[in-house]
Protein backbone atom coordinates (compact mmCIF):
# COMPACT_ATOMS: atom_id res chain seq x y z
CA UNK A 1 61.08 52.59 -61.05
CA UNK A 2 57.89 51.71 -61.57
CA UNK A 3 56.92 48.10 -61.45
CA UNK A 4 54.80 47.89 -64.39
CA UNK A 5 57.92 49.67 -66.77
CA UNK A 6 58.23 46.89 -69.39
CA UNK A 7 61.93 45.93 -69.31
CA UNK A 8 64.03 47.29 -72.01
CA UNK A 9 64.26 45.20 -75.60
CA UNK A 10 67.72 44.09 -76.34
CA UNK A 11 69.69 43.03 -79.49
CA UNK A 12 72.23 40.05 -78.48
CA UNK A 13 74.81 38.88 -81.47
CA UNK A 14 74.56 35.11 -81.63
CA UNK A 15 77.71 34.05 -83.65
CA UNK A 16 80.64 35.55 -85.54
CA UNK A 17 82.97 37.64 -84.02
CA UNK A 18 80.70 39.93 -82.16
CA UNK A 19 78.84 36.60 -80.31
CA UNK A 20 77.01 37.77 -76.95
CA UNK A 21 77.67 41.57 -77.57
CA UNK A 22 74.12 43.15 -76.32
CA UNK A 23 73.23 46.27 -77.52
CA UNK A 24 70.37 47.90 -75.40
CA UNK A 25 67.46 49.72 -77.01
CA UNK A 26 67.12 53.02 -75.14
CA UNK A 27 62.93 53.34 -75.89
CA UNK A 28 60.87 50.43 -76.16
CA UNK A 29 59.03 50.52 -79.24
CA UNK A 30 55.76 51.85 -79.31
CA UNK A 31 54.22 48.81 -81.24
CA UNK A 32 55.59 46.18 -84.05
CA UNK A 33 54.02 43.64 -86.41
CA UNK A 34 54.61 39.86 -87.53
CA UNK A 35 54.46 39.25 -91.11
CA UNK A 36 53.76 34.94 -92.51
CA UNK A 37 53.29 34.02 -96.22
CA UNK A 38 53.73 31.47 -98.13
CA UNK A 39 54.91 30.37 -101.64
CA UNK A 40 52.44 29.19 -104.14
CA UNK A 41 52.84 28.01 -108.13
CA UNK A 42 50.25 29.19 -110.37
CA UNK A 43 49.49 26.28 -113.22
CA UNK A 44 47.20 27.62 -116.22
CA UNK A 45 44.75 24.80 -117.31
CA UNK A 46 42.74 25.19 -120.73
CA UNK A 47 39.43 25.85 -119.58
CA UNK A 48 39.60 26.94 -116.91
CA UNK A 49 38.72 30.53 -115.81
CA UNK A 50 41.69 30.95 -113.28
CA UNK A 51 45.43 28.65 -112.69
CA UNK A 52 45.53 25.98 -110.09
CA UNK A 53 47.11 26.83 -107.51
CA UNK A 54 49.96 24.61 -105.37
CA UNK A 55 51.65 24.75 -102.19
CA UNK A 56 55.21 24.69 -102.85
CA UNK A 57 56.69 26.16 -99.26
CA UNK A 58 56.44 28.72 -96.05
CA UNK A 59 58.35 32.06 -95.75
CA UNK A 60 60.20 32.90 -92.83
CA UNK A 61 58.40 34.97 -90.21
CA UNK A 62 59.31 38.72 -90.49
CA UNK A 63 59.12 40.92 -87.83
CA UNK A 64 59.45 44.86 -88.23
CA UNK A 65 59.19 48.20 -85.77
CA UNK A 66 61.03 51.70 -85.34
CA UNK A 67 63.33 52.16 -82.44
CA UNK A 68 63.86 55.40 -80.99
CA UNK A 69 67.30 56.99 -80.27
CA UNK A 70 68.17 60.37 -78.59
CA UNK A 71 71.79 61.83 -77.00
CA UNK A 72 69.57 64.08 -74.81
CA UNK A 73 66.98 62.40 -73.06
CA UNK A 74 68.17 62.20 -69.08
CA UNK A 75 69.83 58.91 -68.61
CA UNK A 76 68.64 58.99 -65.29
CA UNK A 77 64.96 59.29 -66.52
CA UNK A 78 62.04 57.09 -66.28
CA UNK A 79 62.83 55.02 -69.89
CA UNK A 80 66.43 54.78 -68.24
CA UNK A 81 65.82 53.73 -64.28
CA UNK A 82 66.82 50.12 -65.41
CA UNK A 83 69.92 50.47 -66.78
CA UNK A 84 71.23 53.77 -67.82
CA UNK A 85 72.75 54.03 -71.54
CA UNK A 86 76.68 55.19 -71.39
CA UNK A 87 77.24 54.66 -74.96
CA UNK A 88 76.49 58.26 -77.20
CA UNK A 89 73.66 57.80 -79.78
CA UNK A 90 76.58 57.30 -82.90
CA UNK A 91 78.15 53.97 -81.22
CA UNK A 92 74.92 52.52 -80.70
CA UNK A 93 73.89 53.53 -84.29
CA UNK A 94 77.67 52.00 -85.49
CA UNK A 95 76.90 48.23 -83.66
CA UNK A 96 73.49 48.04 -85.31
CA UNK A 97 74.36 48.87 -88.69
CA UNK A 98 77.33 46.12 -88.41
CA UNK A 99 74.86 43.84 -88.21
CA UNK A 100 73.81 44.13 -91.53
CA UNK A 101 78.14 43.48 -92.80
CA UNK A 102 79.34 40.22 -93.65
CA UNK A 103 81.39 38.60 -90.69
CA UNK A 104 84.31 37.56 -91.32
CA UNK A 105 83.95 33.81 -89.53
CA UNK A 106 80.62 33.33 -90.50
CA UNK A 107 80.77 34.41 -94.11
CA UNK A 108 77.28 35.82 -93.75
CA UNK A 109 75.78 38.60 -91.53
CA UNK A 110 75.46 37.77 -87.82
CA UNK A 111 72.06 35.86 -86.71
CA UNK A 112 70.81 37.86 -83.30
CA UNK A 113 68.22 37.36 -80.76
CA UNK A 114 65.71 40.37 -80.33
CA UNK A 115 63.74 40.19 -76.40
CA UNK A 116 61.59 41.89 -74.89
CA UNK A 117 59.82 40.91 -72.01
CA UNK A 118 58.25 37.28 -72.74
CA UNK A 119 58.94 38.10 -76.58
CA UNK A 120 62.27 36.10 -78.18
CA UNK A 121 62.36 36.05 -81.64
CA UNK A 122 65.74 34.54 -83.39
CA UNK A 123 66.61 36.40 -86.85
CA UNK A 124 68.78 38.16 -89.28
CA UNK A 125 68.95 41.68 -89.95
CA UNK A 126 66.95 42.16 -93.53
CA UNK A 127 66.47 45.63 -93.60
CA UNK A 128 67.76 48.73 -91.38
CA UNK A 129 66.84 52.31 -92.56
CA UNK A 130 67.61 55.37 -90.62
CA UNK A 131 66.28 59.23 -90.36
CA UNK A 132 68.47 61.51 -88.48
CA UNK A 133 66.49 64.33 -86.92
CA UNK A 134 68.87 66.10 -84.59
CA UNK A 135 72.49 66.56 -84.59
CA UNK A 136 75.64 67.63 -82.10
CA UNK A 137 77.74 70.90 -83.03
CA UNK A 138 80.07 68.37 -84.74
CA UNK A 139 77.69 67.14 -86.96
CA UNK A 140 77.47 63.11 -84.67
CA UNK A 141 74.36 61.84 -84.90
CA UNK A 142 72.57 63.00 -81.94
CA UNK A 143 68.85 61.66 -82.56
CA UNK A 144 67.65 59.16 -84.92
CA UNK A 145 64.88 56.94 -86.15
CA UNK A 146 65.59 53.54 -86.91
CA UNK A 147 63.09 51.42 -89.19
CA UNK A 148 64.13 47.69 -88.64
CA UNK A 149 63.15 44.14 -90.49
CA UNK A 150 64.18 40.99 -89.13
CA UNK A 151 64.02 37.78 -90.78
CA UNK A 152 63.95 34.57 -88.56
CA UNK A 153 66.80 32.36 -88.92
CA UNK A 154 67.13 28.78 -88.58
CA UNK A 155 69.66 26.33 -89.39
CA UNK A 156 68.97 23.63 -91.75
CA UNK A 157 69.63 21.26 -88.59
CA UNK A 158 66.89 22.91 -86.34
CA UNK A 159 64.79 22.91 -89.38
CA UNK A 160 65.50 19.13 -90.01
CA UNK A 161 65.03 17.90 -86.19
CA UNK A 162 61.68 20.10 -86.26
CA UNK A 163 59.98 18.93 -89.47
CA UNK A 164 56.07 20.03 -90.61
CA UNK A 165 53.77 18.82 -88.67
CA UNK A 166 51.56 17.47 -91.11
CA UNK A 167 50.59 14.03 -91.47
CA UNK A 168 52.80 11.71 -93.77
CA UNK A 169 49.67 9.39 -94.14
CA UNK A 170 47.97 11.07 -97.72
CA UNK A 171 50.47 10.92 -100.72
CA UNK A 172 51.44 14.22 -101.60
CA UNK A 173 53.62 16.12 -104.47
CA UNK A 174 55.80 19.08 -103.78
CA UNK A 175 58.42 20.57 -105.98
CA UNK A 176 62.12 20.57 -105.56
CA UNK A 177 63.70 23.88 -103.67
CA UNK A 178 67.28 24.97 -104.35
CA UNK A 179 69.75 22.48 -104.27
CA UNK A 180 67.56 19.93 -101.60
CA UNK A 181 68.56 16.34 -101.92
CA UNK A 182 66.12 13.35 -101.63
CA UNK A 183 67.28 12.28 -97.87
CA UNK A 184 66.87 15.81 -96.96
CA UNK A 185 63.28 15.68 -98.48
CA UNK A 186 62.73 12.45 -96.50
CA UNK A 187 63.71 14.00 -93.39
CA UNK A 188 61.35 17.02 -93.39
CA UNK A 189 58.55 15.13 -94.67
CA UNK A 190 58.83 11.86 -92.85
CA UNK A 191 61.04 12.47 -90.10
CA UNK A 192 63.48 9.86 -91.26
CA UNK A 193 66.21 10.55 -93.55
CA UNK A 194 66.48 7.02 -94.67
CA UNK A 195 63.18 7.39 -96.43
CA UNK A 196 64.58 8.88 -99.37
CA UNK A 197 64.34 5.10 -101.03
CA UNK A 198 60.53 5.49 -100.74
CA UNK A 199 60.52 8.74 -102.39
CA UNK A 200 62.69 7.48 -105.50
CA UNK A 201 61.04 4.30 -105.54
CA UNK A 202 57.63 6.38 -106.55
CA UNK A 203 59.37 8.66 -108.88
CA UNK A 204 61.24 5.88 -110.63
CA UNK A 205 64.86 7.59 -109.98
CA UNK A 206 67.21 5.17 -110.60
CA UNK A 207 69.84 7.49 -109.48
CA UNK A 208 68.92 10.33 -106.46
CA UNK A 209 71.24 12.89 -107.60
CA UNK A 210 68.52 13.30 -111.02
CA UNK A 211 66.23 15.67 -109.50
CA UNK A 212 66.60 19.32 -110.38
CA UNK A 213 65.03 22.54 -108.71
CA UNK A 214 61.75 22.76 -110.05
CA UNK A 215 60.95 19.16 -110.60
CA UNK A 216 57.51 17.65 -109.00
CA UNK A 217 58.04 14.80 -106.73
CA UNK A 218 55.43 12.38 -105.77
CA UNK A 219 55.54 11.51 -101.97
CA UNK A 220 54.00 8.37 -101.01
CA UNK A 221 52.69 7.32 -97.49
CA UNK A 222 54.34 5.27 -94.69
CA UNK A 223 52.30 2.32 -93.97
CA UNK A 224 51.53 0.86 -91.39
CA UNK A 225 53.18 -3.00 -90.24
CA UNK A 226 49.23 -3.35 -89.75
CA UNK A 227 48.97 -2.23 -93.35
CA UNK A 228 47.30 0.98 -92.52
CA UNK A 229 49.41 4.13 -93.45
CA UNK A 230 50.15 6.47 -90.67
């Protein structure tokens, strides 16, 4: 084998019932791209020739590219000298569009791991289309083109222990997501869940439970014990 053969991508199930199943991508893809954006809320002023615009949160990271699969290429090839594929193009085909069912622990579809080389990239399964091109004399599958979206994943704890990193020192307003709670607010933006008091102090909430997706929260800074904020 050739020592500058990239290793081959894999797809490794990371909970549910299927947890460390691997499945092996036969041919590297040829290329793939990362998608970012971010949410913003358009407010129309009188007056004024276009809306103001506001931050209100980030998108997950997507990352899409075609994989390759094909019954007849040599499994003792060049794509194949580090480790040979046993399983026919139709089971491989059958474990990747599982990924996309509900499991039956998790109530949701399985979050996976897709690496490749130095590459890691933690995710669901969004989208999975396929174009069969070739077929046995039974009519299995026996070459296919595979168009796949992943979405990253992360739990609301990761996403809680690694908050924003921008500064809590400027007072900022950001509107309520889903069904987010003060603390959790507190937590994301400050670090500290116990900050929530601060947040309903400046909103004058007498009760936490008030606030509603959709509603505008004022966030105030931390200060300082030197009386600086920060």
């Amino acid at each position: 084998m050739n020592r500058n053969q990239l290793k081959k991508a894999t797809i490794t199930v990371l909970d549910g019932g299927d947890k460390g199943k691997v499945i092996t991508v036969l041919f590297n893809p040829t290329d793939y791209s990362f998608e970012r954006s971010n949410s913003y809320k358009a407010t129309p002023v009188p007056g004024l020739g276009a809306p103001l615009l506001q931050f209100v949160n980030g998108e997950s990271d997507q990352l899409s590219m075609d994989l390759f699969l094909d019954d007849y290429t040599d499994p003792t090839g060049p794509t194949s000298a580090l480790k040979p594929e046993q399983d026919p193009l139709a089971n491989r085909l059958r474990d990747l569009t599982k990924l996309l069912e509900i499991d039956s622990k998790l109530h949701a579809p399985p979050p996976v791991r897709f690496s490749w080389g130095p590459m890691e990239f933690t995710a669901v399964i969004e989208k999975l289309g396929r174009k069969v091109t070739m077929f046995h004399p039974d009519g299995a599958p026996a070459r296919a083109t595979l168009t796949v979206s992943f979405k990253e994943y992360q739990t609301l704890r990761q996403q809680v222990e690694d908050p924003r990193r921008e500064s809590a020192d400027k007072t900022k307003r950001r509107v309520v997501v889903g069904k987010e709670g003060l603390w959790w607010i507190a937590a994301r933006e400050y670090g500290d869940s116990n900050e929530w008091l601060r947040i309903a102090e400046a909103n004058d909430l007498d009760d936490p439970r008030e606030i509603a997706p959709g509603d505008w929260l004022e966030l105030p800074p931390i200060e300082a014990p030197n009386g600086s904020t920060g």
